[in-house]
Protein backbone atom coordinates (compact mmCIF):
# COMPACT_ATOMS: atom_id res chain seq x y z
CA UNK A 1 -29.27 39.44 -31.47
CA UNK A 2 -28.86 35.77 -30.81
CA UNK A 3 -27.94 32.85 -32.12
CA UNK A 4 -31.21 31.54 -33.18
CA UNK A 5 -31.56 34.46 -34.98
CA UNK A 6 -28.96 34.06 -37.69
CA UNK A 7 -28.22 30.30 -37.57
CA UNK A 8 -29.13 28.19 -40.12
CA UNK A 9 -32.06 25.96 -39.13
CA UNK A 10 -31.97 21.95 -40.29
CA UNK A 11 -28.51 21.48 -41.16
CA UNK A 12 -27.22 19.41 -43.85
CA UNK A 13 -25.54 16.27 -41.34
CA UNK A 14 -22.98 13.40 -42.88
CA UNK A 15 -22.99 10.06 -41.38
CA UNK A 16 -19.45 9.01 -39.74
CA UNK A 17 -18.84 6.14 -42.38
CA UNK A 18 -19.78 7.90 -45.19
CA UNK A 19 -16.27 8.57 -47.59
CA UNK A 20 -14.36 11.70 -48.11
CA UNK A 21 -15.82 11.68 -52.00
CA UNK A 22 -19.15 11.68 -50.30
CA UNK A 23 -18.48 14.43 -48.40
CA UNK A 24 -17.19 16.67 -50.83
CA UNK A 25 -20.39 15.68 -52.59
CA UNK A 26 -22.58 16.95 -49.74
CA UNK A 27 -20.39 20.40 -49.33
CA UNK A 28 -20.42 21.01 -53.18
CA UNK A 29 -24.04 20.39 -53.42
CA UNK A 30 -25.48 22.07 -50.36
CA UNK A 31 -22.78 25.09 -51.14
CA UNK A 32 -21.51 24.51 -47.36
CA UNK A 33 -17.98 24.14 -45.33
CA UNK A 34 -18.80 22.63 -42.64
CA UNK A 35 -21.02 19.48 -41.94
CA UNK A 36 -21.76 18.30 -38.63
CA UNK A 37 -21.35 14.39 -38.37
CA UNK A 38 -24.36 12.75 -37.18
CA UNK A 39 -24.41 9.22 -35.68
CA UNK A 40 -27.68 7.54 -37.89
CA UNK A 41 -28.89 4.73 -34.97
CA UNK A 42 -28.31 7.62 -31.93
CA UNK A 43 -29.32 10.92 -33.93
CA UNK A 44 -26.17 12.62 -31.50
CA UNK A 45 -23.57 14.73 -32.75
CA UNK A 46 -20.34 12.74 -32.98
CA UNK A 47 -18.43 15.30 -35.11
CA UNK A 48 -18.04 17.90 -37.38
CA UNK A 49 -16.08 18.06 -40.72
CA UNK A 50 -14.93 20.76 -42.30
CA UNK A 51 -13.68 21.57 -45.99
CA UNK A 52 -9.97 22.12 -44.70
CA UNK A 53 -10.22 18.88 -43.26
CA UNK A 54 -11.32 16.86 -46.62
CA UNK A 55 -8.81 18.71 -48.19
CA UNK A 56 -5.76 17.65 -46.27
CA UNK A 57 -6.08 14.35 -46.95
CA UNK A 58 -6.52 14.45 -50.57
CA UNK A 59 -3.34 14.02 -52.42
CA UNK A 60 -1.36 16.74 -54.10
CA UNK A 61 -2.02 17.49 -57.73
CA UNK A 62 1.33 16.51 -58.32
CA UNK A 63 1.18 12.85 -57.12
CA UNK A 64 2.39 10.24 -59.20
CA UNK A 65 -1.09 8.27 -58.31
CA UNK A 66 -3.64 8.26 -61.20
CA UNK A 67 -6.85 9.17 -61.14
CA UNK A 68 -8.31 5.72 -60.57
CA UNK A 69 -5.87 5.01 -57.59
CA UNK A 70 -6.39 8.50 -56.03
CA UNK A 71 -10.67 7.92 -56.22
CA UNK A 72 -9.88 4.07 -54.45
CA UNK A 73 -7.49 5.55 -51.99
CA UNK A 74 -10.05 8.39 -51.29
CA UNK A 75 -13.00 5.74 -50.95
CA UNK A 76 -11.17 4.26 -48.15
CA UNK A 77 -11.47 7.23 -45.85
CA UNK A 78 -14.34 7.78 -43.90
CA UNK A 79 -15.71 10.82 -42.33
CA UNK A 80 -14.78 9.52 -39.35
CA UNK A 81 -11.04 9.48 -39.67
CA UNK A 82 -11.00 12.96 -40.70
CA UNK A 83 -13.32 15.09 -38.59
CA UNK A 84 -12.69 17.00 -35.10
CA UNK A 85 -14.55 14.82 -32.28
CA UNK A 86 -14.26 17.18 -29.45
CA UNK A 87 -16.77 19.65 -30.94
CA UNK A 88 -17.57 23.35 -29.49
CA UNK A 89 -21.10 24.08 -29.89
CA UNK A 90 -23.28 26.57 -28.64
CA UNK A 91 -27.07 27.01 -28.01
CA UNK A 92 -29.69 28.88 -29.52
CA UNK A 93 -29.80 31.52 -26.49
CA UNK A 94 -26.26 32.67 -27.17
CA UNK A 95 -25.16 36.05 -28.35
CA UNK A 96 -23.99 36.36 -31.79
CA UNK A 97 -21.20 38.33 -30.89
CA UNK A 98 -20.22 35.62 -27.66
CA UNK A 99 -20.08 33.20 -30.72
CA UNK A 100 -17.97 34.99 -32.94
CA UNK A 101 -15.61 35.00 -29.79
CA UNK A 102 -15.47 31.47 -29.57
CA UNK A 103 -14.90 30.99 -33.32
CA UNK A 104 -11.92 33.66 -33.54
CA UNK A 105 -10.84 32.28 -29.98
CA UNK A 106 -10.86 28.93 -31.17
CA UNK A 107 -9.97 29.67 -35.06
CA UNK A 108 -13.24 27.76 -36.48
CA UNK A 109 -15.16 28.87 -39.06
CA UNK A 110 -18.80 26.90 -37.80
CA UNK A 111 -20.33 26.39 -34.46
CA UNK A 112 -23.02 23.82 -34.40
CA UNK A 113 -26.24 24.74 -32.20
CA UNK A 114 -27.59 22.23 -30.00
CA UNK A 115 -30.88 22.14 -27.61
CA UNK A 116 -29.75 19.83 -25.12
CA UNK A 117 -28.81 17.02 -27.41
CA UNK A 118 -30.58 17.68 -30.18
CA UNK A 119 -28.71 19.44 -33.02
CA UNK A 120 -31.13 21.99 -34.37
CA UNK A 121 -28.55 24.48 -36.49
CA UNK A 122 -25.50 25.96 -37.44
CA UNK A 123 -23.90 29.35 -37.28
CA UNK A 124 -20.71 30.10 -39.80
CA UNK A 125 -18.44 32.74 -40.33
CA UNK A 126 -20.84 33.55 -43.38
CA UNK A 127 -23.67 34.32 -40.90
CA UNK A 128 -21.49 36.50 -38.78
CA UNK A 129 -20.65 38.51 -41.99
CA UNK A 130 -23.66 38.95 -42.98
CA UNK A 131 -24.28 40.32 -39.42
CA UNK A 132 -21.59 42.81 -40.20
CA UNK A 133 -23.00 44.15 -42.94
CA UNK A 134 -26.80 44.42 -41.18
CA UNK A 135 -25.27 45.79 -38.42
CA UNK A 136 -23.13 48.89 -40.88
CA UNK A 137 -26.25 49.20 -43.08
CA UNK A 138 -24.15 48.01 -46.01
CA UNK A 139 -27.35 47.45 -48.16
CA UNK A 140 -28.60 50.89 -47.28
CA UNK A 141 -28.32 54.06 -49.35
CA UNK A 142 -26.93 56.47 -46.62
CA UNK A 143 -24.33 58.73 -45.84
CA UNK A 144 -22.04 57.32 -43.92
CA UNK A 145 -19.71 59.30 -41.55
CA UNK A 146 -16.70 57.98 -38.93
CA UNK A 147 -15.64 60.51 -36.42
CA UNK A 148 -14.04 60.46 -33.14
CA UNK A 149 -16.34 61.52 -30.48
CA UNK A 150 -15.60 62.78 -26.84
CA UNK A 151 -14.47 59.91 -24.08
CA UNK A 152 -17.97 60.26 -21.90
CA UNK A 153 -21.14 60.22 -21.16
CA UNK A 154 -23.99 61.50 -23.60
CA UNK A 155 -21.87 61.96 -26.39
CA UNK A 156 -23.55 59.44 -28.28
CA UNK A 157 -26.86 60.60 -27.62
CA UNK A 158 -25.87 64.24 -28.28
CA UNK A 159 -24.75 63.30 -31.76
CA UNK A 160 -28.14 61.18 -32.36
CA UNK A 161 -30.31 64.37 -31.33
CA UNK A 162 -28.56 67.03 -33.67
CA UNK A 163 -28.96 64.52 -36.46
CA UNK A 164 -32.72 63.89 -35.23
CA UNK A 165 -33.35 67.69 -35.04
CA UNK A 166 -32.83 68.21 -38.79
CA UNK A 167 -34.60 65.45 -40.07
CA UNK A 168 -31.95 62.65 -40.43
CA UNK A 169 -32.36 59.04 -39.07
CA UNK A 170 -29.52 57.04 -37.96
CA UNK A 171 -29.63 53.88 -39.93
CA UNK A 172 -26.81 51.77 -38.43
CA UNK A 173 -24.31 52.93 -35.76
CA UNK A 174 -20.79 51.15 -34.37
CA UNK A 175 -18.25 51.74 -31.72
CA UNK A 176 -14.58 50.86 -32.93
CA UNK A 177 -12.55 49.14 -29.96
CA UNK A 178 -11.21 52.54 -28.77
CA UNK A 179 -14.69 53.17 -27.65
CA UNK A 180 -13.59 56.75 -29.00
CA UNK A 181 -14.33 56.26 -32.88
CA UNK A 182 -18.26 55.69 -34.20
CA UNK A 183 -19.33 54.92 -37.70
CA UNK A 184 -22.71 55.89 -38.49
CA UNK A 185 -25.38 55.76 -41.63
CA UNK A 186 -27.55 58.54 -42.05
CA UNK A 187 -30.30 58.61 -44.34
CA UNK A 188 -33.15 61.13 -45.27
CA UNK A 189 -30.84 64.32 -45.17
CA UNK A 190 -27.49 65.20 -47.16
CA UNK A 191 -23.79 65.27 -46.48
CA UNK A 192 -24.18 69.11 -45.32
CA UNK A 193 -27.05 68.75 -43.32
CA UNK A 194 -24.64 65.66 -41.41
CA UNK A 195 -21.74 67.54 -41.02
CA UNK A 196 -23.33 70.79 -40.00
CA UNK A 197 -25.38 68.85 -37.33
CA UNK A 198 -22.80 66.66 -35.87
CA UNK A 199 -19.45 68.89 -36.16
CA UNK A 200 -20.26 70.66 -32.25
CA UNK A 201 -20.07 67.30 -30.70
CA UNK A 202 -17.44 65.18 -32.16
CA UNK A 203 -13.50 65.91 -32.12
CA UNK A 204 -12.67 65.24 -35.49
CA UNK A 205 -14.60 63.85 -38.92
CA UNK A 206 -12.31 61.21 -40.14
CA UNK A 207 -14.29 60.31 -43.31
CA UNK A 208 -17.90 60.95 -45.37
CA UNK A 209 -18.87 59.58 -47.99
CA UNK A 210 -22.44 58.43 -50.22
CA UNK A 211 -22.74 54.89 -50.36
């Protein structure tokens, strides 16, 4: 799976002299954290903003300022001032999972995608989840069993056939870090049928369950 993929085509862009106000604006409305900052005469990336950013340099509900003094103050800090300039981006050929790297890596929660210079998307941390959840068949009616399997070769596949020789279909399938531990959905046959098939070829059934 790449980038293109999951990323979120057209973003929603804020100009670098538009005020923090405005950019709240944009987030609330368009129900986004990030915004890539968009320079209007060149059409380049210059930036990118991010709701942690607009928030730090909004005052404290506890100031002493009132309301009116707090919007002025607010008014007088552009986009500009506020977002990161050295952006990380990636491009639409990238791996999914080689951008979650750099987001962890980095600790950002958007990557903006670029085609040469051209800004054509945006991946989030709300893309990669909902990755996460394709990718563990959370939205499928299964059961779902983690086991630890054997350290080497064919024990995947082993596991796969026995479940494919009474009927079942694997409907999502992960290796934890360990390489040792496997979650997979099943769907079509029950929680016996599972067990019965798999139990020759893994060391241990850590959990079942219906979901």
């Amino acid at each position: 799976m790449l980038v293109r993929d999951k990323m979120s085509k057209n973003p929603v862009t804020i100009r670098p002299d538009a005020s923090v106000p405005d950019a709240l604006k944009v987030m609330q409305g368009s129900k986004v954290r990030e915004l890539p900052v968009v320079d209007p005469k060149t059409g380049g990336l210059v930036g990118i903003v991010s709701l942690v950013d607009l928030f730090r340099v909004s005052p404290s509900p506890a100031t002493s300022l009132s309301v009116w003094e707090v919007d002025y103050l607010l008014e007088k800090i552009t986009v500009e001032k506020v977002m990161t300039r050295d952006v990380i981006t990636v491009t639409e050929d990238t791996a999914v999972e080689e951008a979650g790297r750099i987001m962890s890596d980095n600790k950002i929660s958007g990557l903006p995608v670029m085609r040469g210079k051209e800004l054509v998307g945006i991946i989030t941390e709300s893309d990669l989840f909902e990755i996460l959840l394709e990718l563990f068949g959370a939205r499928t009616s299964g059961v779902r069993v983690m086991a630890r399997i054997p350290h080497e070769r064919g024990a995947l596949a082993k596991i796969t056939g026995a479940i494919a020789a009474e009927g079942g279909q694997i409907e999502a399938l992960g290796l934890h870090g360990d390489s040792e531990t496997v979650t997979f959905k099943v769907v079509f046959i029950g929680r016996d049928e599972i067990l019965k098939a798999v139990q020759p070829f893994v060391k241990e059934i850590l959990d079942v369950r219906e979901t």
